[in-house]
N, C-alpha and C. Protein backbone atom coordinates (compact mmCIF):
# COMPACT_ATOMS: atom_id res chain seq x y z
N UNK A 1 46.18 192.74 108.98
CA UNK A 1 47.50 192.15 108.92
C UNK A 1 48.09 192.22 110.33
N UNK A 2 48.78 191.38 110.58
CA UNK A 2 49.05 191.03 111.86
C UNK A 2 50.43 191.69 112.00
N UNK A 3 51.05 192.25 113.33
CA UNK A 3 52.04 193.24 113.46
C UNK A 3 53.14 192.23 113.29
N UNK A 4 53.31 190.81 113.24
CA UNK A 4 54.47 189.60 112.70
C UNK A 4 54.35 189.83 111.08
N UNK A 5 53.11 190.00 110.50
CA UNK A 5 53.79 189.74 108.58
C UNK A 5 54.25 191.53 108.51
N UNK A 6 53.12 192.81 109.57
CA UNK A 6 54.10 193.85 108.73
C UNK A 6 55.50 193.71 108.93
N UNK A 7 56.22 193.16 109.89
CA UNK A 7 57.68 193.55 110.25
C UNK A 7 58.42 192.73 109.29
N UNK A 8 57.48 191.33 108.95
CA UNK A 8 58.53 190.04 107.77
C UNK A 8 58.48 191.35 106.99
N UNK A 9 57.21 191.65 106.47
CA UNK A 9 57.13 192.24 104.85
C UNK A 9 57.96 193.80 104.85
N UNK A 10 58.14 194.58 105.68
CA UNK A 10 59.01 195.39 106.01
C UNK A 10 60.53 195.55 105.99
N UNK A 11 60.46 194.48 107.07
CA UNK A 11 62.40 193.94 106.56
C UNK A 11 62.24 193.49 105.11
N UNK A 12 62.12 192.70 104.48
CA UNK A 12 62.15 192.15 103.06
C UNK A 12 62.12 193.40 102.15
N UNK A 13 60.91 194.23 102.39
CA UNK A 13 60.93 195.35 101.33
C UNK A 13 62.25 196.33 101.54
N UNK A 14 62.74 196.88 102.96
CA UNK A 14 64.03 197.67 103.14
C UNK A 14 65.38 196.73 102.75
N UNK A 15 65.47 195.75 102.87
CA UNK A 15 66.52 195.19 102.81
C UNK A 15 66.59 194.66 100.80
N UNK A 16 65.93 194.32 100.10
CA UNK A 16 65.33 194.32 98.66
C UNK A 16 65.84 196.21 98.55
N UNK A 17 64.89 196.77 98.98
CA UNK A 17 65.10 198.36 98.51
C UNK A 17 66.70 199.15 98.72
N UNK A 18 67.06 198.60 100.00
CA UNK A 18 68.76 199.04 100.08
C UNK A 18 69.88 198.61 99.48
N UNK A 19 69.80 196.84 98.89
CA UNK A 19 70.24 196.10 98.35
C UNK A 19 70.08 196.84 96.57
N UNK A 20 69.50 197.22 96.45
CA UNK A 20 69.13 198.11 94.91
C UNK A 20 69.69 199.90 94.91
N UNK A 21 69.23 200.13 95.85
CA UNK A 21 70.10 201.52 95.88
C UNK A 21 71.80 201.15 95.90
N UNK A 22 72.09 200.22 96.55
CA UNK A 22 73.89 200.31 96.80
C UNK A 22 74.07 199.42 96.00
N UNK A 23 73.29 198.46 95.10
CA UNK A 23 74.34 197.62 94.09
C UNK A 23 74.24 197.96 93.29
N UNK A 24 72.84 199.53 92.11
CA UNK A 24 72.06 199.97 91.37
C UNK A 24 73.99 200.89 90.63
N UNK A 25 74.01 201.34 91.26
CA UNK A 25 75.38 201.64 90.56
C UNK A 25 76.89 201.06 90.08
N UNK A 26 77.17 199.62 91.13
CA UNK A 26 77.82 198.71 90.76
C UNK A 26 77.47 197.92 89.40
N UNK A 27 76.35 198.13 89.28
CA UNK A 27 75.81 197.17 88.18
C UNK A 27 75.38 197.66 86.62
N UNK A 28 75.33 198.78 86.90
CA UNK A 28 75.30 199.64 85.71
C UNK A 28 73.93 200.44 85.39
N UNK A 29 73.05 199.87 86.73
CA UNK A 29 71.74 200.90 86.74
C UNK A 29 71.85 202.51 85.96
N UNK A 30 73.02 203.11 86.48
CA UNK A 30 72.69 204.55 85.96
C UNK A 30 73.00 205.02 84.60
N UNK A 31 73.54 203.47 83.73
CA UNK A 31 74.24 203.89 82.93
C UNK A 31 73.02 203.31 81.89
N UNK A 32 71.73 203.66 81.96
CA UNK A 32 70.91 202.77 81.18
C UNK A 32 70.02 204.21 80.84
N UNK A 33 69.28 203.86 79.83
CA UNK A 33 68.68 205.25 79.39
C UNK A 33 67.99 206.16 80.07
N UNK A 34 68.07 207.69 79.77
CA UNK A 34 67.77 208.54 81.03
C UNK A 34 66.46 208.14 81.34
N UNK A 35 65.12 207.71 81.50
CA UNK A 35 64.23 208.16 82.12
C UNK A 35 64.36 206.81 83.19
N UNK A 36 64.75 205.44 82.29
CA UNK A 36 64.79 204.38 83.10
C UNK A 36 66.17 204.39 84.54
N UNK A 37 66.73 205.27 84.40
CA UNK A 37 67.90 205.11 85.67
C UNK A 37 66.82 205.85 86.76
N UNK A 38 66.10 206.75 86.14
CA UNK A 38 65.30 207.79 87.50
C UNK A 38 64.57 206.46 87.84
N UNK A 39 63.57 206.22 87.00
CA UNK A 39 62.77 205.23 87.44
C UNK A 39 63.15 204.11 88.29
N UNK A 40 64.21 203.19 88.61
CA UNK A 40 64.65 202.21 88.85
C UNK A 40 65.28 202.82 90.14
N UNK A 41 65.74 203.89 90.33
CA UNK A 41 66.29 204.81 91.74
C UNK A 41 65.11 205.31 92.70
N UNK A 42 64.41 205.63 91.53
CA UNK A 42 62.56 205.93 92.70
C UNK A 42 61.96 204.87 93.14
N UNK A 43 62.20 203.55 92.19
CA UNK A 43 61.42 202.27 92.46
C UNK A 43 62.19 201.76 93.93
N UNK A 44 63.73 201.76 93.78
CA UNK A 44 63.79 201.43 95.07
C UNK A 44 63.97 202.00 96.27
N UNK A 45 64.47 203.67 96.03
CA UNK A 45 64.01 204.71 97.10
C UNK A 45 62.57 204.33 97.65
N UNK A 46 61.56 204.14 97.19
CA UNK A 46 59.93 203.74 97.85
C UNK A 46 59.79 202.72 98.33
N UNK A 47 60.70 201.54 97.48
CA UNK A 47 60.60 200.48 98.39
C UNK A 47 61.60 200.44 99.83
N UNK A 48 62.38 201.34 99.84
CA UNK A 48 63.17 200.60 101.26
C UNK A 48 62.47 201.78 101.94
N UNK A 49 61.59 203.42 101.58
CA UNK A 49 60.92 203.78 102.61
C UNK A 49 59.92 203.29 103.31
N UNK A 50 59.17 202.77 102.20
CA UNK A 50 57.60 202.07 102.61
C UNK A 50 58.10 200.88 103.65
N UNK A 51 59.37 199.88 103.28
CA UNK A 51 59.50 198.76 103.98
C UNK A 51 60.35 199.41 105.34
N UNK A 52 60.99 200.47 105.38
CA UNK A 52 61.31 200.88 106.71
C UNK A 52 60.38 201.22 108.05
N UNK A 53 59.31 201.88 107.23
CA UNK A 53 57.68 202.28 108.09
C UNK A 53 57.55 201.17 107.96
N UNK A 54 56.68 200.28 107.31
CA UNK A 54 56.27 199.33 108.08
C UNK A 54 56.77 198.26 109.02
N UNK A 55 57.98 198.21 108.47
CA UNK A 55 58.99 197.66 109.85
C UNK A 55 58.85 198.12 111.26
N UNK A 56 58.74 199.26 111.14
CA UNK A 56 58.59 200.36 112.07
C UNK A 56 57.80 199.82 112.91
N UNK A 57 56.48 200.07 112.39
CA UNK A 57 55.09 200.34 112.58
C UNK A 57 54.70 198.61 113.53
N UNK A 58 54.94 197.53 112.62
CA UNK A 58 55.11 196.08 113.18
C UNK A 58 55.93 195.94 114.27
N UNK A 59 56.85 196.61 114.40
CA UNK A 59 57.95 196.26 115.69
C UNK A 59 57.22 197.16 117.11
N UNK A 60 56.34 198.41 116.30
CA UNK A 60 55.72 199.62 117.57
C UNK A 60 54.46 198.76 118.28
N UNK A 61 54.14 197.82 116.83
CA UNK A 61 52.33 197.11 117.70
C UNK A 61 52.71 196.05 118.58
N UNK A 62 54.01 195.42 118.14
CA UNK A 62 54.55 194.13 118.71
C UNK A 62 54.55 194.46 120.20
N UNK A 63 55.19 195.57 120.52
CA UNK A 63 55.93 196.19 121.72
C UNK A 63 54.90 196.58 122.81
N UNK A 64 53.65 197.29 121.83
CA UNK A 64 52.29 197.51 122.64
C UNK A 64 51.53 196.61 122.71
């Protein structure tokens, strides 16, 4: 994969993953049955970490 799709697919996954952590409680995420609020808070905690590293990682190869 080329260090241009990790940084697309990076931004997309952090910005998707942050967009869910800060609207996940406006919307009534936590108010949904207990195992599914954890689940849906881990789903997008991983996605905006994973898409932050590889953002990362695409912007570090770009540069080198």
């Amino acid at each position: 994969m080329t260090s241009a799709k990790k940084l697309t697919i990076g931004i997309i996954f952090a910005i998707l993953g942050g967009a869910g952590i800060i609207l996940g409680p406006l919307l009534g995420f936590t108010e949904l049955a207990r195992p599914w609020s954890f689940i849906l808070g881990f789903i997008f905690g991983v996605m905006t970490g994973i898409g932050v590293a590889l953002a990362l990682f695409g912007l570090y190869e770009m540069i080198n």
